[in-house]
C-alpha atoms as a PDB file:
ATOM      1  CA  UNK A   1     -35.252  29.166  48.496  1.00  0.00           C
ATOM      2  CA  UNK A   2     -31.924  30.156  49.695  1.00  0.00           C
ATOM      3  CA  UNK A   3     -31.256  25.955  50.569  1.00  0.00           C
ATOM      4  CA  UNK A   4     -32.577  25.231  46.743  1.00  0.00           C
ATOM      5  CA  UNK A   5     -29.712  28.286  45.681  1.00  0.00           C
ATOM      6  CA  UNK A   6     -26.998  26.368  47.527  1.00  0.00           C
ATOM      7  CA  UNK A   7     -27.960  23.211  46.098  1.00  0.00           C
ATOM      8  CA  UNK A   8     -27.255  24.457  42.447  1.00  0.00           C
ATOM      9  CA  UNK A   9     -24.203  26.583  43.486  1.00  0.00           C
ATOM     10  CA  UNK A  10     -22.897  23.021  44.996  1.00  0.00           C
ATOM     11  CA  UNK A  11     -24.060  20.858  41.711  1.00  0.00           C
ATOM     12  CA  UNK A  12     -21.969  23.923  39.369  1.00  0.00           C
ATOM     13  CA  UNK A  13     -18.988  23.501  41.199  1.00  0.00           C
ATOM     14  CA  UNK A  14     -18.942  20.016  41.480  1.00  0.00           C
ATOM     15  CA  UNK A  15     -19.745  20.144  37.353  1.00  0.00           C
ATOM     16  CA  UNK A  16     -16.969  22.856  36.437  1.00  0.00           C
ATOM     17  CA  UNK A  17     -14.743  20.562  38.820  1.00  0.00           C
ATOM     18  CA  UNK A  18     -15.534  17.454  36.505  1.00  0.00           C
ATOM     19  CA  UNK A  19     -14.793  19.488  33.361  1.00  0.00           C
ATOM     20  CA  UNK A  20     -11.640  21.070  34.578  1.00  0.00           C
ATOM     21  CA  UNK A  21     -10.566  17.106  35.834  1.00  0.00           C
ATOM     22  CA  UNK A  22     -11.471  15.771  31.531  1.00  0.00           C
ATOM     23  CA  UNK A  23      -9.736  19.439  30.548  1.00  0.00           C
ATOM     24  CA  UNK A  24      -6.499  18.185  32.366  1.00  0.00           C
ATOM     25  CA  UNK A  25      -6.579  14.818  31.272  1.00  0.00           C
ATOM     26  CA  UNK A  26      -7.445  15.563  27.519  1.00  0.00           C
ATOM     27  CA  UNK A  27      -4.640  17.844  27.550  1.00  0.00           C
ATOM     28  CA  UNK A  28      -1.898  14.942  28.870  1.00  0.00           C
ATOM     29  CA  UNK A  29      -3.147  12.682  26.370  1.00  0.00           C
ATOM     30  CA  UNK A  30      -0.843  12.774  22.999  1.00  0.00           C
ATOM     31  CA  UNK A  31      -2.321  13.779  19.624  1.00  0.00           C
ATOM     32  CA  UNK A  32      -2.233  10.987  17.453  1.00  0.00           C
ATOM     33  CA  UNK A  33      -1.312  10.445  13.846  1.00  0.00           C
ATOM     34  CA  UNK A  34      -1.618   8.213  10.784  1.00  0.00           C
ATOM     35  CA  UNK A  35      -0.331   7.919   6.972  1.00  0.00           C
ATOM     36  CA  UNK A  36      -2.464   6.654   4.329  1.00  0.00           C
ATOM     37  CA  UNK A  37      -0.985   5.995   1.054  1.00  0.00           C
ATOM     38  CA  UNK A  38      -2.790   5.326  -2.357  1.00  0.00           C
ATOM     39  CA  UNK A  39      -0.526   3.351  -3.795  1.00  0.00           C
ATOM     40  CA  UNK A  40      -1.785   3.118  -6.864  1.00  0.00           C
ATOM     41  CA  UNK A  41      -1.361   7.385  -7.073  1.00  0.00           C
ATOM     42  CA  UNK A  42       2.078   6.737  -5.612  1.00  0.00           C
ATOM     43  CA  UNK A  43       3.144   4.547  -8.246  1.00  0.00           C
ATOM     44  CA  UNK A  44       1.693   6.476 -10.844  1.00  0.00           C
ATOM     45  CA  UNK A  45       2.716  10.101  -9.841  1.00  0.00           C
ATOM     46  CA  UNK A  46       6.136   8.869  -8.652  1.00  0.00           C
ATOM     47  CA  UNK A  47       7.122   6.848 -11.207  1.00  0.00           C
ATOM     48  CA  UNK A  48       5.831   9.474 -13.677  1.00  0.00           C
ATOM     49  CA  UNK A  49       7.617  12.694 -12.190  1.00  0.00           C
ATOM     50  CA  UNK A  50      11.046  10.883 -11.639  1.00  0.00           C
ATOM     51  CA  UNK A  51      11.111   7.780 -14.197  1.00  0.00           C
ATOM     52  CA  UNK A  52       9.216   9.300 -16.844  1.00  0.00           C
ATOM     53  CA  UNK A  53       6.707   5.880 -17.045  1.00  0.00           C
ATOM     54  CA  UNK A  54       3.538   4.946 -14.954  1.00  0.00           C
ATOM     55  CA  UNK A  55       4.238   1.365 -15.959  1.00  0.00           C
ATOM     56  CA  UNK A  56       5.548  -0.663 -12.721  1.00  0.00           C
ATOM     57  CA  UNK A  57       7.374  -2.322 -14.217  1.00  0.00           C
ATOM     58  CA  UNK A  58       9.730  -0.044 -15.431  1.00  0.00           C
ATOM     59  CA  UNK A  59      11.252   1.525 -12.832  1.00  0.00           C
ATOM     60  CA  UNK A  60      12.341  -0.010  -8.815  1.00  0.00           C
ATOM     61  CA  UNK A  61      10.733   1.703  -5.464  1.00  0.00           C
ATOM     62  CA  UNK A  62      12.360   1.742  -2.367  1.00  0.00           C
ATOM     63  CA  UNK A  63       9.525   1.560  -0.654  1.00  0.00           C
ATOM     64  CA  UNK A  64      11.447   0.865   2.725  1.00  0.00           C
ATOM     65  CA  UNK A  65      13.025   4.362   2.591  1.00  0.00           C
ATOM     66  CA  UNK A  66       9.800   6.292   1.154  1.00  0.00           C
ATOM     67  CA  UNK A  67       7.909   5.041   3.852  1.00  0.00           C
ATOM     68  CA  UNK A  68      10.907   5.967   6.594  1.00  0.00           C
ATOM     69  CA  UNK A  69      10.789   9.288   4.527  1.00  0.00           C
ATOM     70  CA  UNK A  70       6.981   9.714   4.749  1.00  0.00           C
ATOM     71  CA  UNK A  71       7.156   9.288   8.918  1.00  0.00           C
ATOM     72  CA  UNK A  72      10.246  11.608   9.097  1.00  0.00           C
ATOM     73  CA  UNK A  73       8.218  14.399   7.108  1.00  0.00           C
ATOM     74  CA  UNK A  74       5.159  13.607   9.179  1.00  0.00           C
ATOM     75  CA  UNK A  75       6.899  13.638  12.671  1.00  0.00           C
ATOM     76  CA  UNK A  76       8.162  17.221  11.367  1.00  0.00           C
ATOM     77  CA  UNK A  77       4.779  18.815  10.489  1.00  0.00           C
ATOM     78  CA  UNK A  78       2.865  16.817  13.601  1.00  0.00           C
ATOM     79  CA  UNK A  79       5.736  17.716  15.993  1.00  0.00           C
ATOM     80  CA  UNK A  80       3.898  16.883  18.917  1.00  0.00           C
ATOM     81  CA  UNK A  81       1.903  13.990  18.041  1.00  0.00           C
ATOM     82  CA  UNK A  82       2.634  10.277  17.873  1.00  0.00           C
ATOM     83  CA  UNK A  83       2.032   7.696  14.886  1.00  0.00           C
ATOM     84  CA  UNK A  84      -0.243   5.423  15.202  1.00  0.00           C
ATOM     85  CA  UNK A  85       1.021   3.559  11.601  1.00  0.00           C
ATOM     86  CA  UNK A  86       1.235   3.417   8.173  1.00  0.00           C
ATOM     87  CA  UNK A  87      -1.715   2.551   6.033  1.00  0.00           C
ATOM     88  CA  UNK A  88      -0.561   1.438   2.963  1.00  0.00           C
ATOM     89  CA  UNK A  89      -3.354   0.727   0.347  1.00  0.00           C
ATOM     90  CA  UNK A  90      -2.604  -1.392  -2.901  1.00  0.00           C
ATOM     91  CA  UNK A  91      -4.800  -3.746  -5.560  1.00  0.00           C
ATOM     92  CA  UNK A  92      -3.943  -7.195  -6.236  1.00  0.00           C
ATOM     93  CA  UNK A  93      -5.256  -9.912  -8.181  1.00  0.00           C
ATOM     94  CA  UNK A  94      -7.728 -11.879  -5.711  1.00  0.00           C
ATOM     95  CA  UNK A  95      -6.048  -9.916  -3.015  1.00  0.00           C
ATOM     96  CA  UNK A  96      -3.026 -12.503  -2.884  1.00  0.00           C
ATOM     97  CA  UNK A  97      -0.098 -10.452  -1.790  1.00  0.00           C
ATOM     98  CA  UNK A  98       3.200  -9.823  -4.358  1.00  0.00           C
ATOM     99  CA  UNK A  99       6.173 -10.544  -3.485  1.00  0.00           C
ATOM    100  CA  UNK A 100       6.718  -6.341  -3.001  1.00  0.00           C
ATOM    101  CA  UNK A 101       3.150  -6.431  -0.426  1.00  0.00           C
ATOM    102  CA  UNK A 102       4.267  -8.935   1.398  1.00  0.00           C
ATOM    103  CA  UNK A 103       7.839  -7.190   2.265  1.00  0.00           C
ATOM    104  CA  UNK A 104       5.834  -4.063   3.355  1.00  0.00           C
ATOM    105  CA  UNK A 105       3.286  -5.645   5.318  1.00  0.00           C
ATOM    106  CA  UNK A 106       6.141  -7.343   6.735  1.00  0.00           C
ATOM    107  CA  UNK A 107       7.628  -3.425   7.940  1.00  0.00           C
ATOM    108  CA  UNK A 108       7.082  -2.239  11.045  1.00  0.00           C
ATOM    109  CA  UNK A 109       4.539   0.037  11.775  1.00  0.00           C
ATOM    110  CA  UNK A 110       2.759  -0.499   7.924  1.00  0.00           C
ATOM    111  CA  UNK A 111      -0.499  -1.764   7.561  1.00  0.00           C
ATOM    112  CA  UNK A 112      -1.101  -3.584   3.895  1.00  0.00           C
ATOM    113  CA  UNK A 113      -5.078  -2.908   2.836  1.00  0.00           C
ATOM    114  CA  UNK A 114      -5.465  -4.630  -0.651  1.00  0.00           C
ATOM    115  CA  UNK A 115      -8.225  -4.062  -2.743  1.00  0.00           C
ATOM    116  CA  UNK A 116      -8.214  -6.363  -6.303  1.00  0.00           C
ATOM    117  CA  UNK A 117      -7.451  -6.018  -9.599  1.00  0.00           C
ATOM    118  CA  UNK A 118      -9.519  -6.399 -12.718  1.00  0.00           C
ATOM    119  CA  UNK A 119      -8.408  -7.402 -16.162  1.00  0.00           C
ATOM    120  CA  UNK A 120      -7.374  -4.366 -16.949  1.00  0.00           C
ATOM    121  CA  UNK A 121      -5.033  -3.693 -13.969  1.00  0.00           C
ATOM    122  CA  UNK A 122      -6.948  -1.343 -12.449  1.00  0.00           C
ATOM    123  CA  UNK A 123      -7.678  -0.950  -8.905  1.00  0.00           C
ATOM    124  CA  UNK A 124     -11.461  -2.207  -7.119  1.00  0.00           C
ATOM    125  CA  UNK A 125     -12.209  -1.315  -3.869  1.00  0.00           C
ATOM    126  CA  UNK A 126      -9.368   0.259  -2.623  1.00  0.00           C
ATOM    127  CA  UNK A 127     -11.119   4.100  -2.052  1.00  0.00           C
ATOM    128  CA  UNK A 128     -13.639   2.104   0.209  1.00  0.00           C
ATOM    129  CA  UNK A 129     -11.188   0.403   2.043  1.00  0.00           C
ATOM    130  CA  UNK A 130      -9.510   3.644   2.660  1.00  0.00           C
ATOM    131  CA  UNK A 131     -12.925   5.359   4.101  1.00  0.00           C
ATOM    132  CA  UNK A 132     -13.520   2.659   6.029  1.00  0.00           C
ATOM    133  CA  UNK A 133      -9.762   3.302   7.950  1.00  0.00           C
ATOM    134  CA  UNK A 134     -10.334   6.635   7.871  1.00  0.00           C
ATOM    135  CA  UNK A 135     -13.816   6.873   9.785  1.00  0.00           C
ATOM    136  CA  UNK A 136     -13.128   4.298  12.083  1.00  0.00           C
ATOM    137  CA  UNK A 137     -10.671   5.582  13.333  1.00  0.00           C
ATOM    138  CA  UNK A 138     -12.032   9.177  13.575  1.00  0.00           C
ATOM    139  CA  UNK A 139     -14.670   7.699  15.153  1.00  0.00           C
ATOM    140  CA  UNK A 140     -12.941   5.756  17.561  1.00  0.00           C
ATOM    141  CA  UNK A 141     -10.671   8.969  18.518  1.00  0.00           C
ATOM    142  CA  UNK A 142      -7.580   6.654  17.393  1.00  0.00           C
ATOM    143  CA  UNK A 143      -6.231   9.752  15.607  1.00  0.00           C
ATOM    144  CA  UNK A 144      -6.756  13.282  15.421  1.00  0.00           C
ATOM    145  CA  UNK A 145      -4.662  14.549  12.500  1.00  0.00           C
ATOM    146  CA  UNK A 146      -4.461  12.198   8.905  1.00  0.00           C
ATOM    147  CA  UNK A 147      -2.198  12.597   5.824  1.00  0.00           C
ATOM    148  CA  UNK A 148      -3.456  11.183   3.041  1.00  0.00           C
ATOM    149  CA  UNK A 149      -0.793  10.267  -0.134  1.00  0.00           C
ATOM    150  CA  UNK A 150      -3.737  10.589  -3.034  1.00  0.00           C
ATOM    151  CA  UNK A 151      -5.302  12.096  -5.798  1.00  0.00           C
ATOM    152  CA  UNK A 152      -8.685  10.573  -6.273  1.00  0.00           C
ATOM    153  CA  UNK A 153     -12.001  12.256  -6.641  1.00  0.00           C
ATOM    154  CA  UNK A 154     -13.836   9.525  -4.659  1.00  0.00           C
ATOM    155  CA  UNK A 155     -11.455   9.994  -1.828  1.00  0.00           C
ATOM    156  CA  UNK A 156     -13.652  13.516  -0.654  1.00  0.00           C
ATOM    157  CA  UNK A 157     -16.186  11.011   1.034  1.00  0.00           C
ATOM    158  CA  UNK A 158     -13.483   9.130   2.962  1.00  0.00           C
ATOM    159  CA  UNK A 159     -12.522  12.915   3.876  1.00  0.00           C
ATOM    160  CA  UNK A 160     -15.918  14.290   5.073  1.00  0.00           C
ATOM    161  CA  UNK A 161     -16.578  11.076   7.264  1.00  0.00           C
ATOM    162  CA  UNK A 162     -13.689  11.843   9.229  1.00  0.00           C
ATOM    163  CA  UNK A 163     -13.769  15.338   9.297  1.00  0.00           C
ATOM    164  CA  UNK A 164     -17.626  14.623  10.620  1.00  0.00           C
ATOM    165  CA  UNK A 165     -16.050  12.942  13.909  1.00  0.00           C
ATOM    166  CA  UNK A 166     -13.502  15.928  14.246  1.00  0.00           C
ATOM    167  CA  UNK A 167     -10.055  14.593  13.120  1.00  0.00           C
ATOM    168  CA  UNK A 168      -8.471  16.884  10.489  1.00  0.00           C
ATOM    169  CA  UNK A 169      -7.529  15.527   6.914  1.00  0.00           C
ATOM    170  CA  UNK A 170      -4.071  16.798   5.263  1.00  0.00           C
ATOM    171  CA  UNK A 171      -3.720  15.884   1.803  1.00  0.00           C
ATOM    172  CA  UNK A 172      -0.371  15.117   0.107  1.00  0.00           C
ATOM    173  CA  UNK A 173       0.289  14.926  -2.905  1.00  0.00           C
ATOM    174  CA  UNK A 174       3.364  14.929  -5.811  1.00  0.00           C
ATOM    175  CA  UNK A 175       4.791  16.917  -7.786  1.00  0.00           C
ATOM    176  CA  UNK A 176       3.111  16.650 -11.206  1.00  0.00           C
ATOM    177  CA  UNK A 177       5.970  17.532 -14.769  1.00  0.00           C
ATOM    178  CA  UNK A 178       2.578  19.104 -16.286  1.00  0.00           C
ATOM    179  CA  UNK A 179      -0.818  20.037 -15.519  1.00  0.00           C
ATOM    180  CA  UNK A 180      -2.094  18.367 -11.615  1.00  0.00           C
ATOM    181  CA  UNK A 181      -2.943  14.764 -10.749  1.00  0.00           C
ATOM    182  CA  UNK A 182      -5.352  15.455  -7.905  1.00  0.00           C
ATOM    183  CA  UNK A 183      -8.912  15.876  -7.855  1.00  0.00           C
ATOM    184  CA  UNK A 184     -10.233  19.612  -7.360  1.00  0.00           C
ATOM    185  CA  UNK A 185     -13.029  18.621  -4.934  1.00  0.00           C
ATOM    186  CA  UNK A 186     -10.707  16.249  -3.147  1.00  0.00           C
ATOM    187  CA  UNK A 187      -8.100  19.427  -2.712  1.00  0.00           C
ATOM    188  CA  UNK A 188     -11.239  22.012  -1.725  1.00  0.00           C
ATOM    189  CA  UNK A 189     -12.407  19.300   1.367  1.00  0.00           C
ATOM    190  CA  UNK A 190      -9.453  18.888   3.292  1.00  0.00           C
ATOM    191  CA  UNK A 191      -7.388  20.577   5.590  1.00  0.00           C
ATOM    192  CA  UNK A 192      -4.360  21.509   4.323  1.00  0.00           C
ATOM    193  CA  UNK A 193      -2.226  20.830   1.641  1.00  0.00           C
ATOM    194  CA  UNK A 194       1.005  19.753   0.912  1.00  0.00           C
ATOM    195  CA  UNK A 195       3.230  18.692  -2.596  1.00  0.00           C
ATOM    196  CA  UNK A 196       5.696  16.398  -2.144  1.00  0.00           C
ATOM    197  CA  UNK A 197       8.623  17.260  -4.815  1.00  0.00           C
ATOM    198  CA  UNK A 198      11.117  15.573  -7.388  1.00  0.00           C
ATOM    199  CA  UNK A 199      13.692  15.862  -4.807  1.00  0.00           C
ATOM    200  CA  UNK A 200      11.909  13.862  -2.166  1.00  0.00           C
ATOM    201  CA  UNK A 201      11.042  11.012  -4.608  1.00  0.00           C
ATOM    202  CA  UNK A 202      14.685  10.716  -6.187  1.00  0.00           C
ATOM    203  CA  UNK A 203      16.523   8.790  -3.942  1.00  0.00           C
ATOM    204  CA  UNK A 204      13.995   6.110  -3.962  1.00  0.00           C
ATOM    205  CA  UNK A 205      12.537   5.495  -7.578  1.00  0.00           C
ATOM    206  CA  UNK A 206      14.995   4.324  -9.551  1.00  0.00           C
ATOM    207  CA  UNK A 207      14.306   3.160 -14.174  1.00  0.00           C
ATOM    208  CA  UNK A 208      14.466  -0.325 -14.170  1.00  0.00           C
ATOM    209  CA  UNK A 209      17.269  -1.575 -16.640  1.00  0.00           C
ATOM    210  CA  UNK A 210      15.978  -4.657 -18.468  1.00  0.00           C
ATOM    211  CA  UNK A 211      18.168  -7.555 -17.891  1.00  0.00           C
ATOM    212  CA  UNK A 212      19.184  -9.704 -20.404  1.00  0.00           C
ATOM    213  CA  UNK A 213      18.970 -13.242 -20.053  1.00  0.00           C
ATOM    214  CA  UNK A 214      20.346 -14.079 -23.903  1.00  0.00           C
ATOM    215  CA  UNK A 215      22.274 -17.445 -24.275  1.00  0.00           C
ATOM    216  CA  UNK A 216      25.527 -16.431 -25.563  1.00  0.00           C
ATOM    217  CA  UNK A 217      26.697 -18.670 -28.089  1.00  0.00           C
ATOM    218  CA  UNK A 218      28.222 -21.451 -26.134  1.00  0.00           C
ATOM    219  CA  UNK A 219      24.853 -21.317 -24.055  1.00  0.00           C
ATOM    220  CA  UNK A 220      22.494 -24.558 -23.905  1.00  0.00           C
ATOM    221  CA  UNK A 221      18.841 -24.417 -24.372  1.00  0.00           C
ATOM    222  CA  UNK A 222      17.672 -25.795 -20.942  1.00  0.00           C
ATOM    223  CA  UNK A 223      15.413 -29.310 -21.467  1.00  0.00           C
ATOM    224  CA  UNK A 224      11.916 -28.857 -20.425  1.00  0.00           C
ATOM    225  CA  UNK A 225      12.312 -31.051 -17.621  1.00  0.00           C
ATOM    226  CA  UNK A 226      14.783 -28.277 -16.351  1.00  0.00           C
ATOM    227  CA  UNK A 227      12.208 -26.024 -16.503  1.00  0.00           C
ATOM    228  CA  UNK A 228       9.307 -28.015 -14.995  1.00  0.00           C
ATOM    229  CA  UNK A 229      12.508 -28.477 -12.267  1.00  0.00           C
ATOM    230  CA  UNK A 230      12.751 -24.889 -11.512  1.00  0.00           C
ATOM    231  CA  UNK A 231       8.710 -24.137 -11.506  1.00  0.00           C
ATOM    232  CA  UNK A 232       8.643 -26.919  -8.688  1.00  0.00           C
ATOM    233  CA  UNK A 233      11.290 -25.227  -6.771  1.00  0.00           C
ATOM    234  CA  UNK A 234       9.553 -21.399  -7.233  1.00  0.00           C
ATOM    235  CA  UNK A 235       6.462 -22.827  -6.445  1.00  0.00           C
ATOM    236  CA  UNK A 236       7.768 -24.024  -2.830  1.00  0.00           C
ATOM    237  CA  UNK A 237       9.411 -20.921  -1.804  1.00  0.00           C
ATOM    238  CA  UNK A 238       5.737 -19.011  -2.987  1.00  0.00           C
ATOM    239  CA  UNK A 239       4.268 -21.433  -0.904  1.00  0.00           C
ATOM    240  CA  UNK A 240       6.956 -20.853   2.211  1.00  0.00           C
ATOM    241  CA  UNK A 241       6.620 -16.796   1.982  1.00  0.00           C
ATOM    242  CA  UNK A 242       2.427 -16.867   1.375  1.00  0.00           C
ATOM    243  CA  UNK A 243       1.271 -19.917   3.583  1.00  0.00           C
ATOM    244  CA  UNK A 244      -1.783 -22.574   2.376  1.00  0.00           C
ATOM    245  CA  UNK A 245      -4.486 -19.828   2.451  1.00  0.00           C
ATOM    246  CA  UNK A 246      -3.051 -18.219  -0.713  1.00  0.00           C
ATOM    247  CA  UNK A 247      -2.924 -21.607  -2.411  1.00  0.00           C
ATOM    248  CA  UNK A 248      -6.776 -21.930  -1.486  1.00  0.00           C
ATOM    249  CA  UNK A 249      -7.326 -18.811  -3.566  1.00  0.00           C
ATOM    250  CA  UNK A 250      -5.357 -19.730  -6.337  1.00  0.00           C
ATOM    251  CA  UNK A 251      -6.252 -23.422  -6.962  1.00  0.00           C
ATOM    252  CA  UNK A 252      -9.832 -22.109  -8.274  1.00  0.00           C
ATOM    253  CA  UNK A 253      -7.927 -20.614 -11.055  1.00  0.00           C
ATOM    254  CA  UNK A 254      -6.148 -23.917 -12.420  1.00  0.00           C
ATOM    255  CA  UNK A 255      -4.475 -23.827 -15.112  1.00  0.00           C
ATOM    256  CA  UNK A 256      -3.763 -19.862 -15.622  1.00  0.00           C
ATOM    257  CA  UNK A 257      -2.170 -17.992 -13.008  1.00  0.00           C
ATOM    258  CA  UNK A 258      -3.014 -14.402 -12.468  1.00  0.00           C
ATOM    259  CA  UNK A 259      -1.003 -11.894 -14.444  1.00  0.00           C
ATOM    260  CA  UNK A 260       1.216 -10.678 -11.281  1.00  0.00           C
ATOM    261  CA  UNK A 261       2.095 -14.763 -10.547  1.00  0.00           C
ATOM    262  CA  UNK A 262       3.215 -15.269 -13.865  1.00  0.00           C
ATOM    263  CA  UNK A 263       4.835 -12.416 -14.552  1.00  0.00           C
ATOM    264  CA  UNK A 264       6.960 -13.199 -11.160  1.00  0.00           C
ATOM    265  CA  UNK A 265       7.078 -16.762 -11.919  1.00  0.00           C
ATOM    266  CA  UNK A 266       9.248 -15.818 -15.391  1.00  0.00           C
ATOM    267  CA  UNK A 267      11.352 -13.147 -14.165  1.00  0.00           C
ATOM    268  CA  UNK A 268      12.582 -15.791 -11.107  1.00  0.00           C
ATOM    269  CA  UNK A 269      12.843 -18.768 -13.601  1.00  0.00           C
ATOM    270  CA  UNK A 270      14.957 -16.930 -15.697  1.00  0.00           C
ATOM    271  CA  UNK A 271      17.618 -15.533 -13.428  1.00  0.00           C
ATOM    272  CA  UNK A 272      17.877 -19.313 -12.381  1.00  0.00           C
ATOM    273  CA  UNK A 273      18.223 -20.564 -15.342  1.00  0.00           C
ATOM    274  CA  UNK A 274      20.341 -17.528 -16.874  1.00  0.00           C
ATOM    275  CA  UNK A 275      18.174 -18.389 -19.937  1.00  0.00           C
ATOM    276  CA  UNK A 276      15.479 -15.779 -21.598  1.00  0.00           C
ATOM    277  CA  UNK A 277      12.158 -17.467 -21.775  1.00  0.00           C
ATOM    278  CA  UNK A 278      10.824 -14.945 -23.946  1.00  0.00           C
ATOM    279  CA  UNK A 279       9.468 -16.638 -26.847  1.00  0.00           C
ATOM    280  CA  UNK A 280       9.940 -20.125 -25.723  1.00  0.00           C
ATOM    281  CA  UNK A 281       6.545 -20.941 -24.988  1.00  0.00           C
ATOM    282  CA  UNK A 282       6.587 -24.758 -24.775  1.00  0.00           C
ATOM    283  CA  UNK A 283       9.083 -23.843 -21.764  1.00  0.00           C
ATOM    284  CA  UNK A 284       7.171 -21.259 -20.758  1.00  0.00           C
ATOM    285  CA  UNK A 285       4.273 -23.943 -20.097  1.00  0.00           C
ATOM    286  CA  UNK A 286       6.476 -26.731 -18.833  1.00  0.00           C
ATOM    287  CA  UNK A 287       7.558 -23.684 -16.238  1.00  0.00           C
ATOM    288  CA  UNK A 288       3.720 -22.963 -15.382  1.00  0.00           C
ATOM    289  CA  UNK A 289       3.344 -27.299 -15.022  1.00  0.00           C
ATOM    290  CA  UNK A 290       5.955 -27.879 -12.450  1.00  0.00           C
ATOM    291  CA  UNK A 291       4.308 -24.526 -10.640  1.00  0.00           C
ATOM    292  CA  UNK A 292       1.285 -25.994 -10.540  1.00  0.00           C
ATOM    293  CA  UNK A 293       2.044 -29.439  -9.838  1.00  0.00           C
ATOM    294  CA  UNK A 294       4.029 -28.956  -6.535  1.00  0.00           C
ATOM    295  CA  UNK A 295       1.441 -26.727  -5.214  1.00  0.00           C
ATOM    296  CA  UNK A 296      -1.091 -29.697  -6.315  1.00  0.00           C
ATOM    297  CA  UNK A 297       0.865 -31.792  -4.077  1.00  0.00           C
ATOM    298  CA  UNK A 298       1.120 -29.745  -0.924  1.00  0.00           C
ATOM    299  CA  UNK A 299      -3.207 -29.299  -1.090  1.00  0.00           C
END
């Protein structure tokens, strides 16, 4: 009896040794951090507190310095923890990466997650991608602390998955001119809260002034071979910066480009050609035919 006593004396030591052993090493190993960002919210909220517009287009993003700024505030309220990275979650048409997405995938320490776009410019798939990040990594112990730059309602299941494998969720959000532009049930699941304000956002939104490519008098209306000209030569550089995979996608589409293309494809063509294609739209499609036929040639 008193041999069997030892025996499990022995065995609870040797246990409370193990535990004290995972203790200490649990408690040398860093905490661990990430950011996700909505930026579809980001657009929206920010461009509507400091530019007055949710349209895009309308106003410039620094999104080099918001993202700096996002991991300086972060490094402040998770003062002993390390990042892991930036998640940085945007829709595109057929997921082919604008010229913006590809210079912040291209940042170091960001991670570009693109859902798509439908006709009406709205984002698909982009709160699942999002969960999907967020568990995983829960899951995996990758991180135990996540701020989350977002507003939407379906973003509380993203929150309760990784809450359910113990890292805590900290939602951010910004500063709304009237009323709030987050979700209630989103705000009730999560851990804490945080607004980010008007001055936070200022240095780096900025309203777009539209440029005016008007031919002054003494200008010359460009020939359409010009134009087919400088399509070829906007199509190689898209096809230098996005490689042959994004010309796979796009061929499908022949002869329309998606929206975000085009709209790139003008803005380009006229600084070139210091010309306003507005209007113009037998240029406009000579411009989309020298596009397409250089890519057509590189296939």
């Amino acid at each position: 009896m008193n041999d069997d006593l030892a025996d499990l004396t022995a065995r609870i030591d040797r246990t409370n040794e193990l535990l004290q052993r995972m203790l200490a090493e649990v408690a040398k190993t860093p905490s661990t951090h990430a950011i996700f960002v909505d930026a579809g919210y980001l657009y929206a909220a920010a461009g509507r507190l400091v530019a007055g517009t949710e349209d895009r287009r309308s106003f410039d993003l620094d999104a080099e310095g918001l993202i700096d700024a996002l991991i300086d505030r972060a490094r402040t309220i998770f003062a002993d923890s390390r990042l892991l990275r930036v998640y940085w979650y945007d829709g595109a048409r057929r997921r082919i990466h604008t010229a913006e997405q590809q210079s912040i995938a291209e940042l170091p320490d960001v991670k570009v997650r693109l859902g798509n776009l439908n006709a009406n410019n709205q984002q698909k798939g982009v709160d699942s991608l999002i969960r999907t990040d967020l568990e995983s990594l829960a899951r995996h112990r990758a991180i135990s602390d996540a701020a989350l730059l977002g507003g939407d309602e379906d973003l509380v299941s993203a929150v309760e998955a990784a809450q359910g494998y113990g890292a805590r969720v900290h939602l951010w959000g910004i500063e709304a001119p009237e009323g709030r532009n987050q979700a209630e049930p989103l705000l009730w699941e999560v851990d804490s809260q945080r607004t980010l304000d008007l001055e936070f956002f200022k240095p780096y939104v900025s309203r777009r002034t539209a440029a005016s490519y008007e031919p002054s008098p003494a200008a010359a209306r460009p020939s359409r071979e010009d134009v087919r000209f400088v399509g070829a030569q906007i199509a190689a550089k898209w096809l230098a910066a996005r490689g042959r995979d994004a010309l796979v996608d796009l061929l499908p589409g022949h002869p329309y480009l998606p929206g975000s293309v085009d709209q790139d494809l003008l803005v380009e063509a006229e600084q070139l050609l210091a010309y306003s294609l507005r209007g113009q739209s037998d240029l406009r499609r000579a411009l989309r035919d020298g596009f397409w036929e250089h890519l057509q040639t590189q296939y």
